[in-house]
N, C-alpha and C. Protein backbone atom coordinates (compact mmCIF):
# COMPACT_ATOMS: atom_id res chain seq x y z
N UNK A 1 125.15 64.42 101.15
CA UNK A 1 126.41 63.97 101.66
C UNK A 1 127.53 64.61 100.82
N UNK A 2 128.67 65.13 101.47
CA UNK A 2 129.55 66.04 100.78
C UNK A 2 130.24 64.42 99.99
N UNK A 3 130.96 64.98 99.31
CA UNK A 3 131.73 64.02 98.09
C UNK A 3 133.05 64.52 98.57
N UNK A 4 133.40 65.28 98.68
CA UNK A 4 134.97 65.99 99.34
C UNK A 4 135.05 66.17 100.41
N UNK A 5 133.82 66.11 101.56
CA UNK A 5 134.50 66.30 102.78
C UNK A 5 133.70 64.89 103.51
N UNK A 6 133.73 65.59 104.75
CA UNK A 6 133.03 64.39 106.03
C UNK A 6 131.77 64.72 106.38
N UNK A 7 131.39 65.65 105.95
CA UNK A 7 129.47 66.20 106.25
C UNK A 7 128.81 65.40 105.47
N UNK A 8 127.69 65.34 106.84
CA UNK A 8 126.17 64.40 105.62
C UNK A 8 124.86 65.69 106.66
N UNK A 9 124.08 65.92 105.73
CA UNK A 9 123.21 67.18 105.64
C UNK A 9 122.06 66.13 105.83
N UNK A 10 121.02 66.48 106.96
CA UNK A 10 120.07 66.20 107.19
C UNK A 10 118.92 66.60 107.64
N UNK A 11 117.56 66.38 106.58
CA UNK A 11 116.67 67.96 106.88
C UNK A 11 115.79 67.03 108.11
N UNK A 12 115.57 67.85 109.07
CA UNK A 12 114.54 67.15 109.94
C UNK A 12 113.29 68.16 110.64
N UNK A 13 112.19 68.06 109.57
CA UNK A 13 111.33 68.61 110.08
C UNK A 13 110.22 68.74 111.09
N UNK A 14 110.14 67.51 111.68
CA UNK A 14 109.54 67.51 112.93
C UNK A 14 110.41 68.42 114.05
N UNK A 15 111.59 68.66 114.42
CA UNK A 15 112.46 68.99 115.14
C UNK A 15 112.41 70.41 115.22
N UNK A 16 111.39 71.10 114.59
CA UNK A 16 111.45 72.43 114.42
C UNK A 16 111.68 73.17 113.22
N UNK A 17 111.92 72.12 112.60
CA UNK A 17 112.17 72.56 111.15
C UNK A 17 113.59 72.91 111.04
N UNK A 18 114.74 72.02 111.16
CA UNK A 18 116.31 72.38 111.54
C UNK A 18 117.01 71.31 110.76
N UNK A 19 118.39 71.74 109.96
CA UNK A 19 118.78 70.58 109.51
C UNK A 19 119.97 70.28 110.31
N UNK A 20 120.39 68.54 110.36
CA UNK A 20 121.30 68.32 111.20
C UNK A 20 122.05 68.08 110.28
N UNK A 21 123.47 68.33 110.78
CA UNK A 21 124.99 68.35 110.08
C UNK A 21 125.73 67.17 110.98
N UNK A 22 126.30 66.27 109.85
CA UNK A 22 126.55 65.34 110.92
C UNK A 22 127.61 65.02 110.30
N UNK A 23 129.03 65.06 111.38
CA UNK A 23 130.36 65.01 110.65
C UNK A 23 130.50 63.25 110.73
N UNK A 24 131.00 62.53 109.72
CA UNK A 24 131.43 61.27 109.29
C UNK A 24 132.52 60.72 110.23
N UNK A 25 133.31 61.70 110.64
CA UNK A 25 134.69 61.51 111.20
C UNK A 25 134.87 61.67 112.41
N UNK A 26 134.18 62.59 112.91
CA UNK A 26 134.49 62.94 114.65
C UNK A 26 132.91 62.24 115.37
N UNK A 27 131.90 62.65 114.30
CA UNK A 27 130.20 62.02 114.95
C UNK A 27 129.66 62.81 115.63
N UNK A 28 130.43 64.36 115.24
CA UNK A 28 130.07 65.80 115.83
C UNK A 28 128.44 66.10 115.12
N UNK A 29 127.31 66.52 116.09
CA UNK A 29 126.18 67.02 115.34
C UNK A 29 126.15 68.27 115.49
N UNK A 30 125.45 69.13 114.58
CA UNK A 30 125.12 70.73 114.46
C UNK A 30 123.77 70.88 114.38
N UNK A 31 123.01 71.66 114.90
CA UNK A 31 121.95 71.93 114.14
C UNK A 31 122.02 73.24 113.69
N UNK A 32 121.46 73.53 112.55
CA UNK A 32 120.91 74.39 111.73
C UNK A 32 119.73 74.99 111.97
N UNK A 33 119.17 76.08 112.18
CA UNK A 33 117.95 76.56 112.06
C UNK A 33 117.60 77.01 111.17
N UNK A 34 116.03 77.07 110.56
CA UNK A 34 115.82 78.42 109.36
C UNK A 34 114.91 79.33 109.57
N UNK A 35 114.91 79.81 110.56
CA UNK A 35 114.23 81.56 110.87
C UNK A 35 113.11 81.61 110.41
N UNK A 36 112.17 80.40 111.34
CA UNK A 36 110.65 80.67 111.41
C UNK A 36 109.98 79.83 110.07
N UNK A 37 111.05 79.55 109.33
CA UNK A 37 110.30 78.66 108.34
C UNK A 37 110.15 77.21 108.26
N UNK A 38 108.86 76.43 108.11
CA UNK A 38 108.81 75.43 108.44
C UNK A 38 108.97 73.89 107.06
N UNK A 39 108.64 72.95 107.52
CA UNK A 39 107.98 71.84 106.41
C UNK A 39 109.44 71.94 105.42
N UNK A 40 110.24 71.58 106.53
CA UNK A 40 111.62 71.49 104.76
C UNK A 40 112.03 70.04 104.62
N UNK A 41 111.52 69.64 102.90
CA UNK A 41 112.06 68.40 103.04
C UNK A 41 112.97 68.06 102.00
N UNK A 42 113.03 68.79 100.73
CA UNK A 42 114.29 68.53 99.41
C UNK A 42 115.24 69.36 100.05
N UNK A 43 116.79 68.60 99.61
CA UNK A 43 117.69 69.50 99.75
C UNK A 43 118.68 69.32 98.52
N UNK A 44 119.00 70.05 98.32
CA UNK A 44 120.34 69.86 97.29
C UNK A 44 121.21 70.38 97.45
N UNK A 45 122.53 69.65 97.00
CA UNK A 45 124.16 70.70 97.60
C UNK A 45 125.22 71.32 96.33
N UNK A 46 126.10 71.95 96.34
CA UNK A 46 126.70 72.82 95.66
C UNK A 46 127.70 73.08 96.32
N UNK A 47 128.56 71.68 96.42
CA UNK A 47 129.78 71.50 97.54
C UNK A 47 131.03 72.37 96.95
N UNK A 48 130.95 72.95 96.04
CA UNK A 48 132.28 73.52 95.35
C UNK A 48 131.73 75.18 96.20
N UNK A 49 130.64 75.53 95.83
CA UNK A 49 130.21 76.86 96.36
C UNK A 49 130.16 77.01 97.59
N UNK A 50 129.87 75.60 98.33
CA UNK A 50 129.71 75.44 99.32
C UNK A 50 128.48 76.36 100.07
N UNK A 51 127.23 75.71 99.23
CA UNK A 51 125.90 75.98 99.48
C UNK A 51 125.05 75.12 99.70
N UNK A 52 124.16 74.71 100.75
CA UNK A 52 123.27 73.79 100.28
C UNK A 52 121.58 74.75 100.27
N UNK A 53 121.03 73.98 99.20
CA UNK A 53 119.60 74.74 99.31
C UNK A 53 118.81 73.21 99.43
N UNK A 54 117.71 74.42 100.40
CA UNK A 54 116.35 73.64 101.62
C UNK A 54 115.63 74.43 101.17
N UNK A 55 114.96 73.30 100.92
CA UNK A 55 113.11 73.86 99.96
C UNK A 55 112.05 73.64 101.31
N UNK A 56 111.21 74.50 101.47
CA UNK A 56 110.58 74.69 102.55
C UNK A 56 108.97 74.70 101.96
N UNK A 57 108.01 74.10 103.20
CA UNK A 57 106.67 74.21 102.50
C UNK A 57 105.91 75.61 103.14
N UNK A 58 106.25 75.81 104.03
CA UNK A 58 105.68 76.80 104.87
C UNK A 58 105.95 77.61 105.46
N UNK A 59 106.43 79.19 104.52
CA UNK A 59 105.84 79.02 103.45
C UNK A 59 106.86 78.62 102.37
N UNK A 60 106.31 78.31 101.46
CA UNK A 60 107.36 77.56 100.27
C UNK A 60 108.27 78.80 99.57
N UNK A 61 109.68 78.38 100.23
CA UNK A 61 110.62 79.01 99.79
C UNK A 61 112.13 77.97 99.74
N UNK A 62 113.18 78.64 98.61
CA UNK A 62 114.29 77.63 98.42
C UNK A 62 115.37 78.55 99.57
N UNK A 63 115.69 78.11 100.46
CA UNK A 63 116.89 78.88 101.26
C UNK A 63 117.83 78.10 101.23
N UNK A 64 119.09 78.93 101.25
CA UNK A 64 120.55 79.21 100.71
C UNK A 64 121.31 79.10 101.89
N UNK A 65 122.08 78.17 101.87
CA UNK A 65 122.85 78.05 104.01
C UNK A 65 124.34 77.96 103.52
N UNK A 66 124.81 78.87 103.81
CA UNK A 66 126.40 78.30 103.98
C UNK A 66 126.88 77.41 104.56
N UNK A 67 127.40 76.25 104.11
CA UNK A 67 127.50 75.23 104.44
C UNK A 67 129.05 75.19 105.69
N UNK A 68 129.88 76.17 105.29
CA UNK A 68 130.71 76.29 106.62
C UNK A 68 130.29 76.97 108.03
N UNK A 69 129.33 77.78 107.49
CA UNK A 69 129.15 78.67 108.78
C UNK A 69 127.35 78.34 109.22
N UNK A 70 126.78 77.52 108.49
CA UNK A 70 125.15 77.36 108.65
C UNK A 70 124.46 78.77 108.07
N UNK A 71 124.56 79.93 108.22
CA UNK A 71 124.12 80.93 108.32
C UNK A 71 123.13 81.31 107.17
N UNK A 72 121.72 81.36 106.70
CA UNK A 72 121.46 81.62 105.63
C UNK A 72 122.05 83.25 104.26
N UNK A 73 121.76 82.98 103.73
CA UNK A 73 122.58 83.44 102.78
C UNK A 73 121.03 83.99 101.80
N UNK A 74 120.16 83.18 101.33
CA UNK A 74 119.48 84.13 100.37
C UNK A 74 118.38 82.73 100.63
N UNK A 75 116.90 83.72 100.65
CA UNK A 75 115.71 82.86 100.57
C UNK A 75 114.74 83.63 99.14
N UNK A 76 114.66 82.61 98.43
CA UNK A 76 113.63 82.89 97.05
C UNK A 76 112.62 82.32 97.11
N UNK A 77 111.16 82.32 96.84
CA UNK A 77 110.05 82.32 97.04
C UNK A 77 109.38 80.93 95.98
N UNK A 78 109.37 79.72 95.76
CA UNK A 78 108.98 78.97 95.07
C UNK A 78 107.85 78.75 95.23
N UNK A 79 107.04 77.37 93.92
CA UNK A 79 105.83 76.56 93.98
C UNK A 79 105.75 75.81 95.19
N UNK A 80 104.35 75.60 95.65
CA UNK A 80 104.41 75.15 97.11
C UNK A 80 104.79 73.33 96.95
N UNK A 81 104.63 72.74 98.40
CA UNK A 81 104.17 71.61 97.92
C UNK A 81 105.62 70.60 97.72
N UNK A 82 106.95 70.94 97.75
CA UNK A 82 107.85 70.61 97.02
C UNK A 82 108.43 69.38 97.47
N UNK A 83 108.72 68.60 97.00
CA UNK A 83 109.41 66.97 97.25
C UNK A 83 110.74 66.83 96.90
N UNK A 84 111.10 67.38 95.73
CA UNK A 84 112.10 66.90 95.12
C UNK A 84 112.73 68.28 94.67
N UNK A 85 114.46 68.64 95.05
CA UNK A 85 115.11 69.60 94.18
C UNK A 85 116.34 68.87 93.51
N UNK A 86 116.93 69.94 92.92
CA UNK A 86 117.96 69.56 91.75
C UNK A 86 118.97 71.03 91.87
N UNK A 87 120.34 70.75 91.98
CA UNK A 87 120.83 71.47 92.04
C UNK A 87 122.01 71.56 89.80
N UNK A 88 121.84 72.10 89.22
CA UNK A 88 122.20 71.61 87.86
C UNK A 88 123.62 73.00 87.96
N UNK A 89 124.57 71.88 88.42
CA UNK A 89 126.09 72.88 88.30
C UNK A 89 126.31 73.42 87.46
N UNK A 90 126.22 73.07 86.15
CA UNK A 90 126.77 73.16 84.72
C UNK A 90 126.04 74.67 84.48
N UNK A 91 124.85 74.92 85.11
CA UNK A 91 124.40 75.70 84.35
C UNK A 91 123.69 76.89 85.55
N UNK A 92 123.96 76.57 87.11
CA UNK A 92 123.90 77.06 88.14
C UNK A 92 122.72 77.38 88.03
N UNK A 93 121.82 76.73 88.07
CA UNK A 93 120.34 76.49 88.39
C UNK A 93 119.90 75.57 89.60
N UNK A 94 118.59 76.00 89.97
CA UNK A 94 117.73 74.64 90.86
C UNK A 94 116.36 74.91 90.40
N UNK A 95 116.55 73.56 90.63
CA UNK A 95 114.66 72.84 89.99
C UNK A 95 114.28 72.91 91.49
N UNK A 96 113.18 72.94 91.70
CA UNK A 96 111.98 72.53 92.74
C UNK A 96 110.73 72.36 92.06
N UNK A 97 110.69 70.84 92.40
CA UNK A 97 109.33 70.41 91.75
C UNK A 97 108.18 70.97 92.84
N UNK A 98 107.57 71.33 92.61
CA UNK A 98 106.51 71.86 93.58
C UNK A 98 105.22 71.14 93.03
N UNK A 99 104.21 70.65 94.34
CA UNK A 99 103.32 69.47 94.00
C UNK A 99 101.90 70.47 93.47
N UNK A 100 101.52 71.99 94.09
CA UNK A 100 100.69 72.81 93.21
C UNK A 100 100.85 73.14 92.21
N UNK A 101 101.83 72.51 91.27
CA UNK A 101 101.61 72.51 89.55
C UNK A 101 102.62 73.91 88.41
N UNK A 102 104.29 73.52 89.50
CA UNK A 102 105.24 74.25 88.93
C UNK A 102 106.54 73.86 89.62
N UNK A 103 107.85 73.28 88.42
CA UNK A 103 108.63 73.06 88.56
C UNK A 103 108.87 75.09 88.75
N UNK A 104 109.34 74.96 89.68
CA UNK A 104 110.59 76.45 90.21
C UNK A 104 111.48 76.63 89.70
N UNK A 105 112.52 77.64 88.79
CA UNK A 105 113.59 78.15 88.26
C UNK A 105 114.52 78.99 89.04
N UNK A 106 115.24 78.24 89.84
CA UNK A 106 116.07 79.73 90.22
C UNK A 106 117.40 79.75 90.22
N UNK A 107 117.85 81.47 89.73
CA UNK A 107 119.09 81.00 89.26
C UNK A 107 120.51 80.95 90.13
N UNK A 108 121.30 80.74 90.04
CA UNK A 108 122.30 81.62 90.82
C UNK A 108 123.16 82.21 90.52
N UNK A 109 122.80 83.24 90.39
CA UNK A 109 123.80 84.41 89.42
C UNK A 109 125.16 84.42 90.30
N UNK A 110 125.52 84.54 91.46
CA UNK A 110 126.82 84.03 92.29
C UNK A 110 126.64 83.44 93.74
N UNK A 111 127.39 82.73 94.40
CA UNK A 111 126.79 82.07 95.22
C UNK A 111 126.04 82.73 96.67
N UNK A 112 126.12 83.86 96.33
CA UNK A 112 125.40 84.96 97.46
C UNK A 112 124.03 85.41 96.86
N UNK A 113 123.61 85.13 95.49
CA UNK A 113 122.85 85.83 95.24
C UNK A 113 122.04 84.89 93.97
N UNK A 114 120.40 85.04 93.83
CA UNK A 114 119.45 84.03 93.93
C UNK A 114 118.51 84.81 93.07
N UNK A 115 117.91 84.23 91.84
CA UNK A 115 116.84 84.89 91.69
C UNK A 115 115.85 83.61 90.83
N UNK A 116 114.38 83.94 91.32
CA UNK A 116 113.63 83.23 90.48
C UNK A 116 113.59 83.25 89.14
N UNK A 117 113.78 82.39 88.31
CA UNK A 117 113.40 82.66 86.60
C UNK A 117 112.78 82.74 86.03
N UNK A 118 111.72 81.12 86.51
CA UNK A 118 110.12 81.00 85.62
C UNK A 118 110.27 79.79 86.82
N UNK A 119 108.70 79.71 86.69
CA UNK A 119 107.88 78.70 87.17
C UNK A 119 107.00 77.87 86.33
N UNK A 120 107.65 76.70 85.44
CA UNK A 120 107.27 76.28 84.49
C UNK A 120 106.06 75.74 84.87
N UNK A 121 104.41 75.72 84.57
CA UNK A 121 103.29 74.83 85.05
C UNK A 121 103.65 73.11 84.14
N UNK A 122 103.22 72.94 85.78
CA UNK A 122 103.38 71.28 84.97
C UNK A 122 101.56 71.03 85.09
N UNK A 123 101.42 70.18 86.20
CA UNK A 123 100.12 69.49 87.10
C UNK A 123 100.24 69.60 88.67
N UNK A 124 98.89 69.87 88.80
CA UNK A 124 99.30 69.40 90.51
C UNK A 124 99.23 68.04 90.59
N UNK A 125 100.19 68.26 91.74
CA UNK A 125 100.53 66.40 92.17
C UNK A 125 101.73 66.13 91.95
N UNK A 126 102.69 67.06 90.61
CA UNK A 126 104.30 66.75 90.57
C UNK A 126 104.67 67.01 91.42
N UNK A 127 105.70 66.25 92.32
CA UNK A 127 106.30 66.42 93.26
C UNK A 127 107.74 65.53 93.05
N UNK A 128 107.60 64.59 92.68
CA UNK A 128 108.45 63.53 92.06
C UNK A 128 109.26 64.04 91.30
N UNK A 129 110.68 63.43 90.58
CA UNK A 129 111.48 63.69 89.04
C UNK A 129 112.96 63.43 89.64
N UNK A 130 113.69 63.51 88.30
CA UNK A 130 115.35 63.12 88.91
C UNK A 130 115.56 64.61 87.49
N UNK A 131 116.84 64.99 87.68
CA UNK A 131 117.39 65.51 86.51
C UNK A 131 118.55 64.63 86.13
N UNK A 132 118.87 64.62 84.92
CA UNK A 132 119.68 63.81 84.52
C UNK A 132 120.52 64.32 83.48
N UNK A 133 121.52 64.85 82.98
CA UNK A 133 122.37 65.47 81.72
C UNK A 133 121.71 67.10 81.33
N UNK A 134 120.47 66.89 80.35
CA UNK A 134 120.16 68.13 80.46
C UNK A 134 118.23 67.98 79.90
N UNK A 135 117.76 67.07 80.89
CA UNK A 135 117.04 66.86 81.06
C UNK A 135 116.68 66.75 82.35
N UNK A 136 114.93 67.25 82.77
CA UNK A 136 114.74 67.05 83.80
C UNK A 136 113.32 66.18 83.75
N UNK A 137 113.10 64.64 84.02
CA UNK A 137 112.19 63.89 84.05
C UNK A 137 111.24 64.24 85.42
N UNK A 138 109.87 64.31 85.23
CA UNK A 138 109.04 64.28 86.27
C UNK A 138 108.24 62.77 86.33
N UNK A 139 107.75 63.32 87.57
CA UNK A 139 106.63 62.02 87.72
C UNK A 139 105.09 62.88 87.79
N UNK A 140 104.07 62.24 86.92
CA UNK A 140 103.24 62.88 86.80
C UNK A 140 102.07 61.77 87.39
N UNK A 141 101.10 62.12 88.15
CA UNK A 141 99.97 61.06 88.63
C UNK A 141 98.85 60.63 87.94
N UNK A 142 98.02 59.51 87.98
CA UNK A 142 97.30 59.50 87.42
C UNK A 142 96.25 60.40 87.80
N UNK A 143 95.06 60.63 87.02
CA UNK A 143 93.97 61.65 87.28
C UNK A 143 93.00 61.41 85.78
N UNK A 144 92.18 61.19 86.69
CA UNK A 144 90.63 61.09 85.99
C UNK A 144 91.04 59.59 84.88
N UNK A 145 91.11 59.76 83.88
CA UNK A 145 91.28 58.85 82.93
C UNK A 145 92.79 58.40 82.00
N UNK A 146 93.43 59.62 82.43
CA UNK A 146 94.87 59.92 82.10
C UNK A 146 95.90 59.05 82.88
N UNK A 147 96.40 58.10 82.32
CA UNK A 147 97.62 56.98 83.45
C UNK A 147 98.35 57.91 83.56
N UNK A 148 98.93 57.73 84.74
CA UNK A 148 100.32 58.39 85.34
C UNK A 148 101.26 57.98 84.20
N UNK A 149 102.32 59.30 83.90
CA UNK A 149 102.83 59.83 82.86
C UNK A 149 104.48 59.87 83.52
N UNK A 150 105.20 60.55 82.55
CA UNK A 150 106.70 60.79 82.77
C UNK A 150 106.48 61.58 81.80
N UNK A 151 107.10 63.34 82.21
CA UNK A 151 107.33 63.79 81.53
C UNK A 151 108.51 64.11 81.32
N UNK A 152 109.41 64.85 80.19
CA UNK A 152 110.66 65.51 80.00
C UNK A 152 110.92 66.70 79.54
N UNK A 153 111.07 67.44 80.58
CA UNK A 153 111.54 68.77 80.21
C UNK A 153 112.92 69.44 79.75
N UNK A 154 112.99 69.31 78.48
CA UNK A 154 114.74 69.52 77.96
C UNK A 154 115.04 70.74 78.47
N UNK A 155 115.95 71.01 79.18
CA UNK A 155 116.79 72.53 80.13
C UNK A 155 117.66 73.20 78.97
N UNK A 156 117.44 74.06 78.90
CA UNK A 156 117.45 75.02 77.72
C UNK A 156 119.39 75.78 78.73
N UNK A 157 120.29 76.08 77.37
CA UNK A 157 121.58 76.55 77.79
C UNK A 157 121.18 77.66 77.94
């Protein structure tokens, strides 16, 4: 949901895999397409750049939509599996937790342009986490004898 304007961003993947744009004020809908790619369910926004990125499972990639015009803008190749992204302004990054066993790094060197960094291995099964200041907490599952965990990954300047 924009913070400055009247848009609320909504991924709906049964529908074809399309996100709906739904203005607050008029109750105008848009849809969005993403060019054959399916299973998108994290999104995160970058309302100053006026970007939002849609993490996709199939195949698992983070795509880049201009948020005035819909139009994609840049698709980077992440960990599959993904539940949860993070868009970290301060430092123009996104997390994608990906549930095959790698938070995703990618950067954004300007808002047209995208590159992967690292793919930190966590576990499979993360899919879960919030970021918070300059930390990024996961949720980790239980497995075999090991209780489900929280981890913290301090985000490096």
């Amino acid at each position: 949901m924009e913070k400055k304007g009247s848009r609320v961003f909504v991924n709906v993947p049964d529908d074809d895999s399309v996100v709906n744009v739904i203005d607050r004020k008029t109750g105008e809908l848009t849809k969005w397409g993403l060019n054959g790619l399916k299973a998108n369910y994290p999104m995160a926004l970058d309302e100053d750049n006026h970007r939002l990125f849609v993490v996709t499972r199939r195949p698992p990639f983070v795509v880049v939509l201009d948020t005035d015009s819909g139009k994609e803008v840049a698709r980077v190749p992440v960990g599959g599996s993904c539940d949860d992204v993070y868009f970290d302004a301060e430092r123009k990054r996104i997390y994608a937790l990906g549930g095959e066993g790698f938070v995703s790094v990618v950067q954004q060197n300007d808002p047209d342009h995208y590159a992967l960094s690292a793919n930190i291995p966590t576990t499979v099964g993360v899919r879960t986490g919030i970021f918070f200041g300059t930390s990024l907490y996961v949720g980790v599952p239980a497995a075999g004898l090991e209780p489900a965990q929280v981890w913290n990954f301090a985000v490096p300047e």
